[in-house]
Protein backbone atom coordinates (compact mmCIF):
# COMPACT_ATOMS: atom_id res chain seq x y z
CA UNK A 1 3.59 8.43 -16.88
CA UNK A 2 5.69 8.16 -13.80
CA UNK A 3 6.26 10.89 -11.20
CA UNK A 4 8.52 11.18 -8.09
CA UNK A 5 6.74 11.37 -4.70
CA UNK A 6 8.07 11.11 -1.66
CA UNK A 7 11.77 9.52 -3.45
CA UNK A 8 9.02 6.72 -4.22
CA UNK A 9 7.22 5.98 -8.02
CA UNK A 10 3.57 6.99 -8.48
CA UNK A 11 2.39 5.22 -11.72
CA UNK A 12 -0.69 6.59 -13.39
CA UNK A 13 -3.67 4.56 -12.77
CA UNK A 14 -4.56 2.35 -15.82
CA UNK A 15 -7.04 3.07 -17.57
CA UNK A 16 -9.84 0.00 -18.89
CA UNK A 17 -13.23 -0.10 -20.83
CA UNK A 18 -16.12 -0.72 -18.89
CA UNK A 19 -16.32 -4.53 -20.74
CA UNK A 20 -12.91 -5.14 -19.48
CA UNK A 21 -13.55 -4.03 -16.42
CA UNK A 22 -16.80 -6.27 -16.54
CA UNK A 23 -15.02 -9.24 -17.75
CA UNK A 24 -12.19 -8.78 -15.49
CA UNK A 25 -13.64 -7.62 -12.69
CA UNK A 26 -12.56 -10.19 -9.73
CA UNK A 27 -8.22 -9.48 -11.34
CA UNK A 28 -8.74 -5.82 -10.92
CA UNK A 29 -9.98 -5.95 -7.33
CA UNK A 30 -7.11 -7.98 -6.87
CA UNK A 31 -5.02 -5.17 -7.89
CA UNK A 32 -6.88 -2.43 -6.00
CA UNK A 33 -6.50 -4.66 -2.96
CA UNK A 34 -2.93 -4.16 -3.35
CA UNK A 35 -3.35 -0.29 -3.06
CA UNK A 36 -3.59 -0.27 -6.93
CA UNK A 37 -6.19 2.43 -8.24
CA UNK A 38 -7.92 1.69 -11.73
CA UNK A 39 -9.83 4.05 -13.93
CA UNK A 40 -13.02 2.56 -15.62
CA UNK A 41 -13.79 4.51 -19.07
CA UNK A 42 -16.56 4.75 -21.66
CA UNK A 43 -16.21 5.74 -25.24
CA UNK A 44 -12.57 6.78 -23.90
CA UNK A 45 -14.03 8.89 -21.20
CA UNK A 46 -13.37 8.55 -17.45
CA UNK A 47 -16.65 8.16 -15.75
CA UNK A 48 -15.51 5.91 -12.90
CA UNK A 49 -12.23 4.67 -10.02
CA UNK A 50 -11.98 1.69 -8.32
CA UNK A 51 -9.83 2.78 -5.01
CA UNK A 52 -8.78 0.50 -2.25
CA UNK A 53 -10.98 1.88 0.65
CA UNK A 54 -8.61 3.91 3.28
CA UNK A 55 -8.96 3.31 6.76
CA UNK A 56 -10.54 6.35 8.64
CA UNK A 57 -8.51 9.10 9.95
CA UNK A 58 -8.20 9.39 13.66
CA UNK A 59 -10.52 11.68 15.23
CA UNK A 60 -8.99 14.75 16.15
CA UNK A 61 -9.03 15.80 19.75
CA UNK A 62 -9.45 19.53 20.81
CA UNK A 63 -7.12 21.18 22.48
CA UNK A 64 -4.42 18.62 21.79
CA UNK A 65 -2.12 21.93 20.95
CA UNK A 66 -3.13 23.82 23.75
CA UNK A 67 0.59 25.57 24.79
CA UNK A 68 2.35 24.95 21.70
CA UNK A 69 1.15 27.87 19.44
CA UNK A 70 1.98 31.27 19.90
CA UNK A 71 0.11 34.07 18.27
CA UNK A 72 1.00 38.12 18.32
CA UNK A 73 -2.16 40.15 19.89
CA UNK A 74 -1.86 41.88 16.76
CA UNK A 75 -2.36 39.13 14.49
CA UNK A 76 -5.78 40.26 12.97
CA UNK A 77 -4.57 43.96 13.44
CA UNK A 78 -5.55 45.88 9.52
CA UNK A 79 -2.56 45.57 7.01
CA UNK A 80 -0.58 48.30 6.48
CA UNK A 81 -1.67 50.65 3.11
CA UNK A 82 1.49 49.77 1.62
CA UNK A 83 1.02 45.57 1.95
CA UNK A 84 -2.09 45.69 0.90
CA UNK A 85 -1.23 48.06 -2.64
CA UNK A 86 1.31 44.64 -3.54
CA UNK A 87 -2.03 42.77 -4.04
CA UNK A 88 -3.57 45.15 -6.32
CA UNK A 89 -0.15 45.53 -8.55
């Protein structure tokens, strides 16, 4: 199964036994080492994903946004009775 992301093609991983993935182990890291993700099943089951590793995000630094978000003063301020009957339609 294919599906559109980002106007690119997302295959399904594929799917192998856990002797293939034995026997073949060495050609599937291959794969994942080209960003490739592989699903190791028993008896049919999932029970396992080789990934490529991801590098770590960059840490975030507080404060960063400071100036660049606004917020009412009555953001937290109780909903009216009306708003909050939608929720309980």
């Amino acid at each position: 199964m294919n599906l559109v992301h980002n106007l690119g093609v997302v295959k399904s991983p594929e799917v192998v036994n856990i002797h293939q993935a034995k026997t073949h182990l060495s050609r599937l890291l291959v794969r994942v080492g080209r960003g490739e993700e592989i699903i190791i099943a028993k008896a049919g089951k999932p029970v396992a994903r080789l990934a490529p590793v991801r590098d770590k995000p960059k840490r975030r630094v507080p404060g960063t946004a400071k100036g660049k978000i606004w917020m009412a003063p009555d953001f937290d301020a109780p909903l009216p009775d009306e708003i909050i009957d939608e929720f309980y339609k």
